[in-house]
C-alpha atoms as a PDB file:
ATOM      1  CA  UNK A   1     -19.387  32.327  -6.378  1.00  0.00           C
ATOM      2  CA  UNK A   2     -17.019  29.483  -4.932  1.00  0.00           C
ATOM      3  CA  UNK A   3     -14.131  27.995  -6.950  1.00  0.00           C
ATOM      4  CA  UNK A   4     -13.532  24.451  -8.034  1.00  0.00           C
ATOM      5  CA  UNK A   5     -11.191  21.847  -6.118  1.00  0.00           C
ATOM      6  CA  UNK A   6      -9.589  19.815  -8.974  1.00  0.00           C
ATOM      7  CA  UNK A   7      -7.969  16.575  -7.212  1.00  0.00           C
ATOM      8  CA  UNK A   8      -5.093  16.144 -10.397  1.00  0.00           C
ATOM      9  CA  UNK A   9      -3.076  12.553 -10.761  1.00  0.00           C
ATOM     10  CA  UNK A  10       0.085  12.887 -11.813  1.00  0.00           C
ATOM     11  CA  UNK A  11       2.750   9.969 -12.988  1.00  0.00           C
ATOM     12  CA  UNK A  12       3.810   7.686 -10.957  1.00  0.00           C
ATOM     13  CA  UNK A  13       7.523   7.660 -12.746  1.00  0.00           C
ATOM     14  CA  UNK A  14       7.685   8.247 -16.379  1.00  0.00           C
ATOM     15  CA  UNK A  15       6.390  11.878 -17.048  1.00  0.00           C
ATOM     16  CA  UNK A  16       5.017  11.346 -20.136  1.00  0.00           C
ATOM     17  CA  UNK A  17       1.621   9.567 -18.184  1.00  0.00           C
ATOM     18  CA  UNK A  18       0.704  13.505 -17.380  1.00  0.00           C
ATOM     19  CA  UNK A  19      -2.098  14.159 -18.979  1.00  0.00           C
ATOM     20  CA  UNK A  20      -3.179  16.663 -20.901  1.00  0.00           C
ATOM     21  CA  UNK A  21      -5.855  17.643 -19.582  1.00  0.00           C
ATOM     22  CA  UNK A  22      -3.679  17.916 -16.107  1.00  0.00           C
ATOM     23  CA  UNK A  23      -1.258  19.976 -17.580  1.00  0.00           C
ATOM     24  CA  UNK A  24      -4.502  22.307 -18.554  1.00  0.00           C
ATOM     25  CA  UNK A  25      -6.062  22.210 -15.287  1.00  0.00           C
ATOM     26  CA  UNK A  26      -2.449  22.917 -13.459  1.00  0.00           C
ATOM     27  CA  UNK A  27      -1.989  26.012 -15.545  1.00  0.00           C
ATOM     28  CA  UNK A  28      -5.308  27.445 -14.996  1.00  0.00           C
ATOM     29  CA  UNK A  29      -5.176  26.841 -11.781  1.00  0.00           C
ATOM     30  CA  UNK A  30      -5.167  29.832  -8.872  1.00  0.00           C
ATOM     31  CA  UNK A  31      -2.982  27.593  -6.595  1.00  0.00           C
ATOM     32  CA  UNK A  32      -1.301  24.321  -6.308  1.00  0.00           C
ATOM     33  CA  UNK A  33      -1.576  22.161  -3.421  1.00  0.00           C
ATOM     34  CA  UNK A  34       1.217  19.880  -2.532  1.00  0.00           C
ATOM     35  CA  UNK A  35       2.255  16.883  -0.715  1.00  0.00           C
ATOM     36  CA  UNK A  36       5.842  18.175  -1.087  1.00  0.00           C
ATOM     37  CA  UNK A  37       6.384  21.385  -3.039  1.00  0.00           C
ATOM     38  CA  UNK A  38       9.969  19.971  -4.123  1.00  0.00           C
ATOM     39  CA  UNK A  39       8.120  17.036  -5.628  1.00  0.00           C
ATOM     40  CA  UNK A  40       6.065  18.687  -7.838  1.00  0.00           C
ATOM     41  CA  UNK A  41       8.114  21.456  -8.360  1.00  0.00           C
ATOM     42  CA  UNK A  42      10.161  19.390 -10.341  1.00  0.00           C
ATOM     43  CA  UNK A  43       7.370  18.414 -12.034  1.00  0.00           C
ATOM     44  CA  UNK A  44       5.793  21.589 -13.031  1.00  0.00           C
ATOM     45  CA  UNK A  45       8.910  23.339 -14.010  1.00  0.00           C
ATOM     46  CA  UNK A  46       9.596  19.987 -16.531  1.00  0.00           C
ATOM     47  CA  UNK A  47       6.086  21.178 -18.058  1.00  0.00           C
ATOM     48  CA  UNK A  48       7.098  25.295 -17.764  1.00  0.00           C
ATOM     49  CA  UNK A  49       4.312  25.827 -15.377  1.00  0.00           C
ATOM     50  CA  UNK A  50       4.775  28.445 -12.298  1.00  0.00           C
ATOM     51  CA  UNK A  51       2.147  28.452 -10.102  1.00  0.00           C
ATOM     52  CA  UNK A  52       2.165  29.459  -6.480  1.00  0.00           C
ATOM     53  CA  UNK A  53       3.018  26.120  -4.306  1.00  0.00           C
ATOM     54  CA  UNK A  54       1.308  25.106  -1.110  1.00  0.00           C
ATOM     55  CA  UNK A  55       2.744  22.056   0.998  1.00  0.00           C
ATOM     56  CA  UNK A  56      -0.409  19.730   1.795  1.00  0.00           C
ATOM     57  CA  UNK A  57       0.490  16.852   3.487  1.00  0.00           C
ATOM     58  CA  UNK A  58      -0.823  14.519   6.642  1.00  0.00           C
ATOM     59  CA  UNK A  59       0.622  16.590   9.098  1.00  0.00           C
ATOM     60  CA  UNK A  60      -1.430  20.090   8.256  1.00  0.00           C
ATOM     61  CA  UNK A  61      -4.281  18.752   7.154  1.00  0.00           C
ATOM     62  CA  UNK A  62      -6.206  20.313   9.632  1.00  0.00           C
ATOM     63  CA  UNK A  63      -4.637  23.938   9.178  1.00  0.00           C
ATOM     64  CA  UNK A  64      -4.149  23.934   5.487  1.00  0.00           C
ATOM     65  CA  UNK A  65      -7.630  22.205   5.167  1.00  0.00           C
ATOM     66  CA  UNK A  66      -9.100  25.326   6.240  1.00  0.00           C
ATOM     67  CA  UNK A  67      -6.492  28.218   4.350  1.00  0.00           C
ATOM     68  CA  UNK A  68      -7.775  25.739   1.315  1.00  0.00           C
ATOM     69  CA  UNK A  69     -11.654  25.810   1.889  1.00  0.00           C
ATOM     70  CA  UNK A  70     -11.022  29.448   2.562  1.00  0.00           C
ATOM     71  CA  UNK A  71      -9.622  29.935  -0.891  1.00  0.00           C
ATOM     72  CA  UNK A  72     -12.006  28.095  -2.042  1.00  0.00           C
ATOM     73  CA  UNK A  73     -14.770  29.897  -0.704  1.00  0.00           C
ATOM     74  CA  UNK A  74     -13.652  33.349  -2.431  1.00  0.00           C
ATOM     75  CA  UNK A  75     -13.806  31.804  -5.513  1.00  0.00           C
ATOM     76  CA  UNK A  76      -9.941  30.741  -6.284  1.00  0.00           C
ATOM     77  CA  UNK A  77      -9.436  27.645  -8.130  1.00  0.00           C
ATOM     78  CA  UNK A  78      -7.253  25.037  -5.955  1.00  0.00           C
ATOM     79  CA  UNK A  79      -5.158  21.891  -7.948  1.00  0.00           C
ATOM     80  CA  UNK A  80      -4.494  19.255  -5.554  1.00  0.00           C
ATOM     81  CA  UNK A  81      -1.586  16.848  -6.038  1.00  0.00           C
ATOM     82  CA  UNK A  82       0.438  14.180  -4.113  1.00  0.00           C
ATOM     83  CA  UNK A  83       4.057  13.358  -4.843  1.00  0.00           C
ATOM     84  CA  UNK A  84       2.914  10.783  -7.152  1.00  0.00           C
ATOM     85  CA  UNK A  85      -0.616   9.334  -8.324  1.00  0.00           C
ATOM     86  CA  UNK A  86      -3.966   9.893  -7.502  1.00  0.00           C
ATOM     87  CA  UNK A  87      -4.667  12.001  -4.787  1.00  0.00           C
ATOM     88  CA  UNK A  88      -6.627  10.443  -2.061  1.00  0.00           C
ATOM     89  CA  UNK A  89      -5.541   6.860  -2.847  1.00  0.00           C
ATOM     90  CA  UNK A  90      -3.067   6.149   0.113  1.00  0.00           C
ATOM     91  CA  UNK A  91      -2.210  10.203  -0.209  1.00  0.00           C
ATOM     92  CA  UNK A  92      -3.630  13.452   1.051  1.00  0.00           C
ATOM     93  CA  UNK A  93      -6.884  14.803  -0.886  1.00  0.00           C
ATOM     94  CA  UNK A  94      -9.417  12.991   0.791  1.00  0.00           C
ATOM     95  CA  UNK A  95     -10.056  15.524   3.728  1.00  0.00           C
ATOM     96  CA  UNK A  96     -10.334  18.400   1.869  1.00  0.00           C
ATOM     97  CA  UNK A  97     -12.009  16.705  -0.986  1.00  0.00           C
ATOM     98  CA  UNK A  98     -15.045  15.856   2.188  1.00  0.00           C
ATOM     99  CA  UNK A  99     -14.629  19.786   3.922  1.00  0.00           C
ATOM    100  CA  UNK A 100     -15.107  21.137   0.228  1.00  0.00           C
ATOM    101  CA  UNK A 101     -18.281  18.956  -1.027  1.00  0.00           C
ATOM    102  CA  UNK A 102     -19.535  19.836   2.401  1.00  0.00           C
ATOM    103  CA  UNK A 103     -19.269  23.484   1.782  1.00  0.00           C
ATOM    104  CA  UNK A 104     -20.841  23.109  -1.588  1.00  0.00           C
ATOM    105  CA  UNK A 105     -17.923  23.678  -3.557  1.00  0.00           C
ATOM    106  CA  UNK A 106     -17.629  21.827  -6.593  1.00  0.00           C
ATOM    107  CA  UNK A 107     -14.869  18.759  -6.695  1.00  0.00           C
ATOM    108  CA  UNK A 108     -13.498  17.245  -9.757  1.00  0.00           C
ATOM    109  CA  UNK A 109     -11.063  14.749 -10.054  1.00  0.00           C
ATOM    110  CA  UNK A 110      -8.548  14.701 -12.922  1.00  0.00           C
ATOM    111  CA  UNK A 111      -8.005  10.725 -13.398  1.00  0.00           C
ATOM    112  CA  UNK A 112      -4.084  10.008 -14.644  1.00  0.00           C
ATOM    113  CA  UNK A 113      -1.266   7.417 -13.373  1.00  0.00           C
ATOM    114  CA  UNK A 114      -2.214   5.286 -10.271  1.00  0.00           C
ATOM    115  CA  UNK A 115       0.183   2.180  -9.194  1.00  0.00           C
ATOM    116  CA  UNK A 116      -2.741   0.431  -7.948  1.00  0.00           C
ATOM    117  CA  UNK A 117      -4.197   0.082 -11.394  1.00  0.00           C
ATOM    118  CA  UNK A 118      -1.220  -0.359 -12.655  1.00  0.00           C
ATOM    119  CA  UNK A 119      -0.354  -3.391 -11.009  1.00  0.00           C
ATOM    120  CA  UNK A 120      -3.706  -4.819 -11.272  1.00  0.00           C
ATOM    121  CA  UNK A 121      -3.433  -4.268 -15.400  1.00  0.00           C
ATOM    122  CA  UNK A 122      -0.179  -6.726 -15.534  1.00  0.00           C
ATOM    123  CA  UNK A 123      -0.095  -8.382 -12.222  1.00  0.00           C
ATOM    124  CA  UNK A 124      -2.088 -11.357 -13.899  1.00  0.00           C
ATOM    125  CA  UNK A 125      -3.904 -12.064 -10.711  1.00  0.00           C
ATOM    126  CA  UNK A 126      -7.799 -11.680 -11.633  1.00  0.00           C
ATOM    127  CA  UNK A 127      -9.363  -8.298 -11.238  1.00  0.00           C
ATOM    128  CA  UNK A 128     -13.012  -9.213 -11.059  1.00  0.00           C
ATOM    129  CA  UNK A 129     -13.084  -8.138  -7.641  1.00  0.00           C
ATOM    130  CA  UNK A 130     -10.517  -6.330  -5.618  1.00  0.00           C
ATOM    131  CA  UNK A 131      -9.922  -4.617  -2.643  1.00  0.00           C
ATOM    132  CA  UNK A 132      -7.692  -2.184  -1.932  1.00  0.00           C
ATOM    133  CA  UNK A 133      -6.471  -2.058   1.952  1.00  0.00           C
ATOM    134  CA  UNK A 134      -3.071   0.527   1.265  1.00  0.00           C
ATOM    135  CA  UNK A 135      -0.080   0.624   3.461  1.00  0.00           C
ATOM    136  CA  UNK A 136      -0.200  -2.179   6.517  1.00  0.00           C
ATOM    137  CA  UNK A 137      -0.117  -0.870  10.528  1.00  0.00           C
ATOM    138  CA  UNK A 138       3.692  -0.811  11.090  1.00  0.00           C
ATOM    139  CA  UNK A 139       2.796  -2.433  14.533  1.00  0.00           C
ATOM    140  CA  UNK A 140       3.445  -6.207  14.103  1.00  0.00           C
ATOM    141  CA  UNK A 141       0.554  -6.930  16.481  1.00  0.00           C
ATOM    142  CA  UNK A 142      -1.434  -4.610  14.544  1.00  0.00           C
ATOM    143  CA  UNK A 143      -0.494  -5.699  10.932  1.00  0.00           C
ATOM    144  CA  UNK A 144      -0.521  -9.517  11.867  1.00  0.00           C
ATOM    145  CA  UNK A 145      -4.682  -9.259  13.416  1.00  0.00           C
ATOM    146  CA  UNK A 146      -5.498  -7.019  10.034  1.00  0.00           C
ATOM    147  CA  UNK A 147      -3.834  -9.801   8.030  1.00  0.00           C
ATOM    148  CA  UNK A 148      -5.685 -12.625   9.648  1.00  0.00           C
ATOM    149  CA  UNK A 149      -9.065 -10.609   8.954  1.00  0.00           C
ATOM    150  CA  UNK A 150      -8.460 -11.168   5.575  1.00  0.00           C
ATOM    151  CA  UNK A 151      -7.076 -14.232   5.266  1.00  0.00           C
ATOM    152  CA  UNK A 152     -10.565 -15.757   3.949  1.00  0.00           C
ATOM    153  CA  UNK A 153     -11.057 -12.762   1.802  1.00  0.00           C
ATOM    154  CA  UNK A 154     -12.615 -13.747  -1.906  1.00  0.00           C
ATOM    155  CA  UNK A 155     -11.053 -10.684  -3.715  1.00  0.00           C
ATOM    156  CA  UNK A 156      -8.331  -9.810  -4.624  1.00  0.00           C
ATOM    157  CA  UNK A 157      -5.951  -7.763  -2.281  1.00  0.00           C
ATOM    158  CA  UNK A 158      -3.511  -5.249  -2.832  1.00  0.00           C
ATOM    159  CA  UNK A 159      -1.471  -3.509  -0.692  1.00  0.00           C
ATOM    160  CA  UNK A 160       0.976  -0.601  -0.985  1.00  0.00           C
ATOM    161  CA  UNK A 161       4.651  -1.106   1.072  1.00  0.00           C
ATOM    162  CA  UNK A 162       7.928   0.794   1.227  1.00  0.00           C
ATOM    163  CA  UNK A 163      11.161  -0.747   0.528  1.00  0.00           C
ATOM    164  CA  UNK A 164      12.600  -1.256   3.836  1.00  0.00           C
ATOM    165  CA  UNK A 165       9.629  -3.365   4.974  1.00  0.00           C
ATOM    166  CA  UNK A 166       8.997  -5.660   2.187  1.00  0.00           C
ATOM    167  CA  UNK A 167      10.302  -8.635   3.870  1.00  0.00           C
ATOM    168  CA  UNK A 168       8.576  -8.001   7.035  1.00  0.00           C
ATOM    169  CA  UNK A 169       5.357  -7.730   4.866  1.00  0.00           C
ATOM    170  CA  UNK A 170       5.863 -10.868   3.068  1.00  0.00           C
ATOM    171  CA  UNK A 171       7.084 -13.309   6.068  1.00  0.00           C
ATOM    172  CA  UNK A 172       3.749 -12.347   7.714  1.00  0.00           C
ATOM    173  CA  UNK A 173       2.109 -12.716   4.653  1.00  0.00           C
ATOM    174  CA  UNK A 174       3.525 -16.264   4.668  1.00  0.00           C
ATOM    175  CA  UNK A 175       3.322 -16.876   8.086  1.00  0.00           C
ATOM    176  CA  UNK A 176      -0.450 -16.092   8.153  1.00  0.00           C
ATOM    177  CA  UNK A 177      -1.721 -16.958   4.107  1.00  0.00           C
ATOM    178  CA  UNK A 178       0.536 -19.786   3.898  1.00  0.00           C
ATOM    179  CA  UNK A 179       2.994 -20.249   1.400  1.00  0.00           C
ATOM    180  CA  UNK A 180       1.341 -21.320  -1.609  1.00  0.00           C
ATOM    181  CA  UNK A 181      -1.334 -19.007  -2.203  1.00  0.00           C
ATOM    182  CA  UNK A 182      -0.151 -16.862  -6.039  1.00  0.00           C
ATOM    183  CA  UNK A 183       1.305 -13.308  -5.615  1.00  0.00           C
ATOM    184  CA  UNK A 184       2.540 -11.017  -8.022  1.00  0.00           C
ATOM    185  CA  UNK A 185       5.427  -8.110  -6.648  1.00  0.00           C
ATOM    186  CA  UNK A 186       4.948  -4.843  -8.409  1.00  0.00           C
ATOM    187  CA  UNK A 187       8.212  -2.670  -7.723  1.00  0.00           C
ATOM    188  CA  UNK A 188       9.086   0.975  -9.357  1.00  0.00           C
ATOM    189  CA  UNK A 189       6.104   0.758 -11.922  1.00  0.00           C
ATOM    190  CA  UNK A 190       6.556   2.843 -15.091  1.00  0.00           C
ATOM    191  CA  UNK A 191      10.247   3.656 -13.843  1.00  0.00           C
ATOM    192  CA  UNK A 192      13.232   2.379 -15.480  1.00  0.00           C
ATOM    193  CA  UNK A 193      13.747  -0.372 -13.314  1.00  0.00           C
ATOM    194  CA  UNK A 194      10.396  -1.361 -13.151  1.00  0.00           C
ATOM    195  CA  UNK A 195       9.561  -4.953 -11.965  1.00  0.00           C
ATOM    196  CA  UNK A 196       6.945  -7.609 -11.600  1.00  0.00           C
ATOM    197  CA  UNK A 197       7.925 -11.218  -9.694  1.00  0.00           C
ATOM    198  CA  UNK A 198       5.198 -13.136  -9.741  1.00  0.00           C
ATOM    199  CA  UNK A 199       4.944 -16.840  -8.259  1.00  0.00           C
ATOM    200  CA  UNK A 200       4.247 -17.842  -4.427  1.00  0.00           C
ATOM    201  CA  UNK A 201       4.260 -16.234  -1.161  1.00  0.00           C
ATOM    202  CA  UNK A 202       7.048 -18.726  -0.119  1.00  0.00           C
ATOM    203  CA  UNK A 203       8.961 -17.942  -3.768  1.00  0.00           C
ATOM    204  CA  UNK A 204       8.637 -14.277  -3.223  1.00  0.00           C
ATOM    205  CA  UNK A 205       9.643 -14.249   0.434  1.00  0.00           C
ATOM    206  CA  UNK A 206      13.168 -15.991  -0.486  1.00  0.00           C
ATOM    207  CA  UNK A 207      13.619 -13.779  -3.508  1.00  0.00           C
ATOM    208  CA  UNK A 208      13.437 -10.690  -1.799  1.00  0.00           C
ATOM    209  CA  UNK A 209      15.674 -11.502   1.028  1.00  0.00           C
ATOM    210  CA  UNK A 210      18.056 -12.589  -1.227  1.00  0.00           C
ATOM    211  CA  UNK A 211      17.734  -9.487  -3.551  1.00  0.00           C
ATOM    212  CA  UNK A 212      18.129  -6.063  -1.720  1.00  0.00           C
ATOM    213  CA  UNK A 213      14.486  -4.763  -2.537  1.00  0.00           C
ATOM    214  CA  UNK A 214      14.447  -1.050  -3.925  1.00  0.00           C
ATOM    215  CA  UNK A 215      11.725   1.615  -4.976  1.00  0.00           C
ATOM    216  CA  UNK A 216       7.830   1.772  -3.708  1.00  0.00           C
ATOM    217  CA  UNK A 217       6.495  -1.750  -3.820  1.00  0.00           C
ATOM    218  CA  UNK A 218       2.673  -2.531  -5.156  1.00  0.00           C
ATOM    219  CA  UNK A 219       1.866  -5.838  -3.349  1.00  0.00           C
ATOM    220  CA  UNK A 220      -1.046  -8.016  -5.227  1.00  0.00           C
ATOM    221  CA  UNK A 221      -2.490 -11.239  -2.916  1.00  0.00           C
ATOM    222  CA  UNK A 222      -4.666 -13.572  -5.259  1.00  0.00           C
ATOM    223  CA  UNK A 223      -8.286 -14.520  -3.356  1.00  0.00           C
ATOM    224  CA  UNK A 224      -8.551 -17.401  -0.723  1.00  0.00           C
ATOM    225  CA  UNK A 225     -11.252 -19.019  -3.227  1.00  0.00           C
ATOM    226  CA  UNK A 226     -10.068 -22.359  -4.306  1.00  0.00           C
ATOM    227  CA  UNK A 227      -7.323 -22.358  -1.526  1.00  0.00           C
ATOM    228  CA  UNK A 228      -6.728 -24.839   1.140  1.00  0.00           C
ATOM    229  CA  UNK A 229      -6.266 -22.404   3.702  1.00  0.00           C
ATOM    230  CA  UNK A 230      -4.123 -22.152   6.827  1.00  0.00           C
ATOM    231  CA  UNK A 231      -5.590 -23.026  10.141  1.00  0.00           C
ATOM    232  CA  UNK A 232      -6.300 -20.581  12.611  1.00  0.00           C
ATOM    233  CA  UNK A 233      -3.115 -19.089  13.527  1.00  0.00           C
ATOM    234  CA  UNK A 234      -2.839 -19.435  17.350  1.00  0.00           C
ATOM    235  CA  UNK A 235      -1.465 -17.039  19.964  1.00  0.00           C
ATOM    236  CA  UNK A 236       2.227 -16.902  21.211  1.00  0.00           C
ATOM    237  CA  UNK A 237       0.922 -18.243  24.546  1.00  0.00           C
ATOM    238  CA  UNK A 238      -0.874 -21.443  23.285  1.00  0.00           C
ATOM    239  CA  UNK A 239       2.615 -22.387  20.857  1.00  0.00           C
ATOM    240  CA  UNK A 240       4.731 -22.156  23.620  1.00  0.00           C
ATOM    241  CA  UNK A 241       2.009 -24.178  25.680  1.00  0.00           C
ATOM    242  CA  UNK A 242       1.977 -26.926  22.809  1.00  0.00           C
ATOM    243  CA  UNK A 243       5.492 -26.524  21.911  1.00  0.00           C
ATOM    244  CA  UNK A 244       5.950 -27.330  25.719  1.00  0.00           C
ATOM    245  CA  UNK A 245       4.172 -30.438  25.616  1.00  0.00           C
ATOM    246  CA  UNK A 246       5.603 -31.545  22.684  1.00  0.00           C
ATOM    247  CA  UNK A 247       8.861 -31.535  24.711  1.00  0.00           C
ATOM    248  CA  UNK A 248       7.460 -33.155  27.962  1.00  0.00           C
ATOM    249  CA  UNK A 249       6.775 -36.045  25.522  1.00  0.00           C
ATOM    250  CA  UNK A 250       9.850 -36.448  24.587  1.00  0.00           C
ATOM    251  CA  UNK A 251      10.388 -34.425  21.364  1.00  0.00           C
ATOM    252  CA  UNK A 252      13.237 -32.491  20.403  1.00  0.00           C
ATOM    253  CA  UNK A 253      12.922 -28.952  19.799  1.00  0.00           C
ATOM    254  CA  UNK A 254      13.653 -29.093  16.815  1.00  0.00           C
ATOM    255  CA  UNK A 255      11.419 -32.456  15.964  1.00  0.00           C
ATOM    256  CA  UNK A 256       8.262 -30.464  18.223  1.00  0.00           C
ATOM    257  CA  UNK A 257       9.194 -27.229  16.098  1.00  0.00           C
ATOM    258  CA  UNK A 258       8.350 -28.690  12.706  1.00  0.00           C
ATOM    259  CA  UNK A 259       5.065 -30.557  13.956  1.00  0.00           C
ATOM    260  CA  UNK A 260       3.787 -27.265  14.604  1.00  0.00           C
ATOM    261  CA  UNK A 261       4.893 -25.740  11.843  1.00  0.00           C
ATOM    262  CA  UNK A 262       3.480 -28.265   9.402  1.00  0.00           C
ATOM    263  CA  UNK A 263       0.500 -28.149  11.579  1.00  0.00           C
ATOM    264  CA  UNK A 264      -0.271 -24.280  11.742  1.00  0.00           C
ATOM    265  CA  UNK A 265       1.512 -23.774   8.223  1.00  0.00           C
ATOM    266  CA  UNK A 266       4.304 -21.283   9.994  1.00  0.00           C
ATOM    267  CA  UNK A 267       8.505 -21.238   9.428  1.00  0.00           C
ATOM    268  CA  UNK A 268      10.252 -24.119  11.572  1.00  0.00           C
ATOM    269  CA  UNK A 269      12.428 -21.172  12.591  1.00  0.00           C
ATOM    270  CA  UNK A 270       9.518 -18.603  14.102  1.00  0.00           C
ATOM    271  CA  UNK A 271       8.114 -22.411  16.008  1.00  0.00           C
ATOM    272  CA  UNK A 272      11.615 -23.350  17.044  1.00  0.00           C
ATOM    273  CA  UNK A 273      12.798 -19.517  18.579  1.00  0.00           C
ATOM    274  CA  UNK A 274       9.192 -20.316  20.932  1.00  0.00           C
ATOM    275  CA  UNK A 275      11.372 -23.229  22.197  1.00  0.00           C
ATOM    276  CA  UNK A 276      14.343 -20.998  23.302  1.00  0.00           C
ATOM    277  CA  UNK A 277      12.519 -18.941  25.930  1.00  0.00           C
ATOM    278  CA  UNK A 278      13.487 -19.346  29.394  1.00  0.00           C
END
């Protein structure tokens, strides 16, 4: 008889989120696998539970897939955990969670702490409909076409994003939503320095250059419905081209620079660097 794959949440900060039922499931568990066995090992030794540890992350899925379904398959029961959260959400769990349902093992998932419900709970952006589209490509070409795919989008968005590209996340957020549409900044949730700036695109963007951003950020875009939206955001080749004409006409860089920006609802300075090109 096969085992049971038990995908476990744990808290995303404060450790009193752990549920019991978690705690339960960890200790009867055969095996542990996680995203970093440091992580959690803090973790279970808070709780007093010694299990045997097995690192699980993006870059053995493949191999430690396949020692899991093994496992698995001789009837051990396997607890699956990310550093913090619910597994599968932005986090390893998903791939095994698919080999193991395929094998007909039995998955369960042990619901706890999750940042992206968190944020939604007290972001006070509706949450009638959402969708959830995780980290952005760190490729700007990349990141800016996904971002212009949604920028008609009628849900809700959230988006996860590490500290040290925050700003790059926003100014193409502004750049490409424009710089009224609502957002609400979800940083270090349930920590001690937990945070929640909510106001414009254009009002986050200059709070969070000037204040050094710090912790795992929870990013929450309110729905293009009921927003005068940006146009279509053209190409680098056709702003020089028009920024070029501008200047044939006898505009100053700097006067041609904020015609386009008012017109495609970009920074003067992004319109105005165009003009510097040889």
């Amino acid at each position: 008889m096969s085992g049971i794959l038990y995908l476990v949440a744990t808290p995303i900060g404060n450790l009193e989120d752990i549920t019991l039922r978690a705690l339960r499931v960890l200790r009867e568990s055969d095996l542990i696998a996680a995203e970093d066995t440091r992580q959690s090992r803090k973790l279970l030794n808070h709780f007093d539970i010694h299990k045997p540890l097995l690192s699980y992350h993006r870059h053995n899925l493949i191999e430690r897939g396949q020692v899991l379904l093994t496992m698995l398959s001789d009837g051990k029961t396997v607890a699956v955990v990310s550093d913090a959260g619910t597994p599968a959400i932005s986090d390893p769990g998903a791939d095994i969670a698919v080999l193991a349902i395929a094998a007909g093992i039995e998955v369960v998932a042990i619901p706890g702490a999750s940042a992206l419900l968190t944020a939604l709970s007290a972001g006070g952006i509706t949450t009638d409909r959402f969708a959830f589209e995780g980290f952005l490509p760190r490729e700007k070409s990349k990141r800016r076409k996904m971002l212009q795919s949604l920028v008609t989008e009628q849900r809700t968005l959230v988006f996860y994003e590490a500290p040290h590209r925050i700003n790059v996340m926003l100014n193409d957020l502004l750049t490409i939503f424009g710089g009224e549409r609502k957002v609400a900044i979800c940083r270090e949730l349930t920590k001690l320095h937990e945070q929640y700036f909510r106001g414009t695109l254009a009002e986050a963007s200059d709070y969070f250059l000037r204040n050094e951003p710090r912790g795992e950020f929870t990013v929450i875009v309110a729905a293009a419905e009921n927003i005068t939206m940006p146009q279509q955001i053209p190409d680098t080749n056709q702003l020089e081209a028009e920024m070029a004409q501008l200047i044939v006409a006898g505009s100053s860089r700097k006067a041609a620079a904020k015609v386009l920006s008012q017109k495609y609802q970009m920074p003067v300075k992004t319109i105005y660097e165009l003009g510097l090109k040889p």
